[in-house]
Protein backbone atom coordinates (compact mmCIF):
# COMPACT_ATOMS: atom_id res chain seq x y z
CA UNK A 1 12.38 31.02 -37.42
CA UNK A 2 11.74 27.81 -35.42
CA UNK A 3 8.90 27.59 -33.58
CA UNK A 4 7.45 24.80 -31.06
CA UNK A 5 3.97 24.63 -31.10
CA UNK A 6 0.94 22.54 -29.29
CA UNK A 7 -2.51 22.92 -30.50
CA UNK A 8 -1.98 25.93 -32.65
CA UNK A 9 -0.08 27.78 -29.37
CA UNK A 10 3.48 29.03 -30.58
CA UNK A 11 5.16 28.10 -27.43
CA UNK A 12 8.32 28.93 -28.47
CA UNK A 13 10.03 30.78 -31.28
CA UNK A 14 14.34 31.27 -32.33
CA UNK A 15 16.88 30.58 -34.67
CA UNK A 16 19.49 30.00 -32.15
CA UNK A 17 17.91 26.64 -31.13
CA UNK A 18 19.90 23.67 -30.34
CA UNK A 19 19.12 19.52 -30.21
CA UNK A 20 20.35 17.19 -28.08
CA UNK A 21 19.55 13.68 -28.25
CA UNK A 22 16.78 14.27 -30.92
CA UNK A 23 15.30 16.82 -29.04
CA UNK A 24 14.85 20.83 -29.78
CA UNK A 25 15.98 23.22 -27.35
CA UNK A 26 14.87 26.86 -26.86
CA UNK A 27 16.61 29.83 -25.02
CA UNK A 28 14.93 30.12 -22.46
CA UNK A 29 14.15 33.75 -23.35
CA UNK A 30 12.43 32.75 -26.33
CA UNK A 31 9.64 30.34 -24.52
CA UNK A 32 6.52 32.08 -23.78
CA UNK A 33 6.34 30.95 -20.09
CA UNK A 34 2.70 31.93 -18.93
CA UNK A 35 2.06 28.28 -20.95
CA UNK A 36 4.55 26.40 -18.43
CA UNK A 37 3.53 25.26 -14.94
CA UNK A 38 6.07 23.74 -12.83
CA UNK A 39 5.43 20.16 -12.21
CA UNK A 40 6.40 18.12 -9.25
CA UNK A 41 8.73 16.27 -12.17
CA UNK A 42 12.27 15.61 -11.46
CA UNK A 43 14.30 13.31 -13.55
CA UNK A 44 18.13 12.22 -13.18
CA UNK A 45 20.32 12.00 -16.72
CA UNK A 46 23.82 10.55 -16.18
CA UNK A 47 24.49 12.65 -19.43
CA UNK A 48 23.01 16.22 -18.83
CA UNK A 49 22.50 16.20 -14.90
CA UNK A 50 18.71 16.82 -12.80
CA UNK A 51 15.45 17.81 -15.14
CA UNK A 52 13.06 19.98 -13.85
CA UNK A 53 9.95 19.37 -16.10
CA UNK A 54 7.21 21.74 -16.53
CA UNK A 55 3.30 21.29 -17.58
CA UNK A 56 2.34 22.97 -20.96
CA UNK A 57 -1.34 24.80 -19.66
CA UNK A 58 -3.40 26.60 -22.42
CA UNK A 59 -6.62 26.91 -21.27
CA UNK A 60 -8.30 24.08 -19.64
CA UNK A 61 -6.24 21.81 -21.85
CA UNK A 62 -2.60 20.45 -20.07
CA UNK A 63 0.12 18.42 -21.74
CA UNK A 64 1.71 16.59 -18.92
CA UNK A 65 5.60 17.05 -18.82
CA UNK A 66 6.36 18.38 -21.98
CA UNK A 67 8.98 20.61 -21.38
CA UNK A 68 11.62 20.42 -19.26
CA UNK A 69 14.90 22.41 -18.50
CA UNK A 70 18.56 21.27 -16.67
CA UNK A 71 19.29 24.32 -14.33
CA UNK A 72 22.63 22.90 -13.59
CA UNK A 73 23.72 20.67 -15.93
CA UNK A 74 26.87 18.64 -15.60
CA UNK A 75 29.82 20.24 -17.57
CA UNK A 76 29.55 18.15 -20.36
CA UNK A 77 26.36 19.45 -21.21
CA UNK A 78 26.80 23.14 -20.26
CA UNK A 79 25.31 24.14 -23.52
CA UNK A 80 21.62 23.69 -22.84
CA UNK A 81 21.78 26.00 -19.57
CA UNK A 82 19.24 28.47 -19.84
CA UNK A 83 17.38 26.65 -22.00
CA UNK A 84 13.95 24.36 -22.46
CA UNK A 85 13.33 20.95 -23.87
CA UNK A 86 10.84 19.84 -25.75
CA UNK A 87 9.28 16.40 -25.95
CA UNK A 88 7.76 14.77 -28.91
CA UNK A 89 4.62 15.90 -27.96
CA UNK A 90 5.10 19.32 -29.20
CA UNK A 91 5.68 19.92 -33.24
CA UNK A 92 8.99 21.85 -34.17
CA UNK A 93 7.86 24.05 -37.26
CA UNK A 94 10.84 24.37 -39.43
């Protein structure tokens, strides 16, 4: 099992991850979500469409856009709907 972790928090956990451009992606029904806030985060990606990036919150502690998702990526990247990024920030346990 794969797991993405920050600060001892398993944040997410699968074997049917995926990564694209160097970085690991979840389903998204395998991210614990109470440790994602929405941020105010948008970015454009000629390559996989609009980012909506999230906040990882445990506690009082925050890592600022650390995960993000594409909820309607272009068609060439159709493979990570439904699913979260991670950034470098968070260690991928092998």
């Amino acid at each position: 099992m794969v797991k993405a972790i920050w600060d001892k928090t398993v944040l997410a956990e699968s074997n049917d991850f995926k990564i694209v451009d160097g970085h690991y992606y979840f389903p998204i029904n395998s991210v614990k979500k109470q440790y994602l806030r929405k941020s105010s985060t948008k970015q454009a990606d000629v390559k996989n469409g609009t980012a909506d990036f999230y906040n990882i919150v445990e506690g009082q502690n925050v890592c600022w856009n650390a995960a993000w998702s594409y909820p309607e990526p272009r068609d060439t990247a159709t493979g990570i709907k439904d699913h979260i990024g991670f950034s470098a920030s968070i260690k991928i346990k092998k």
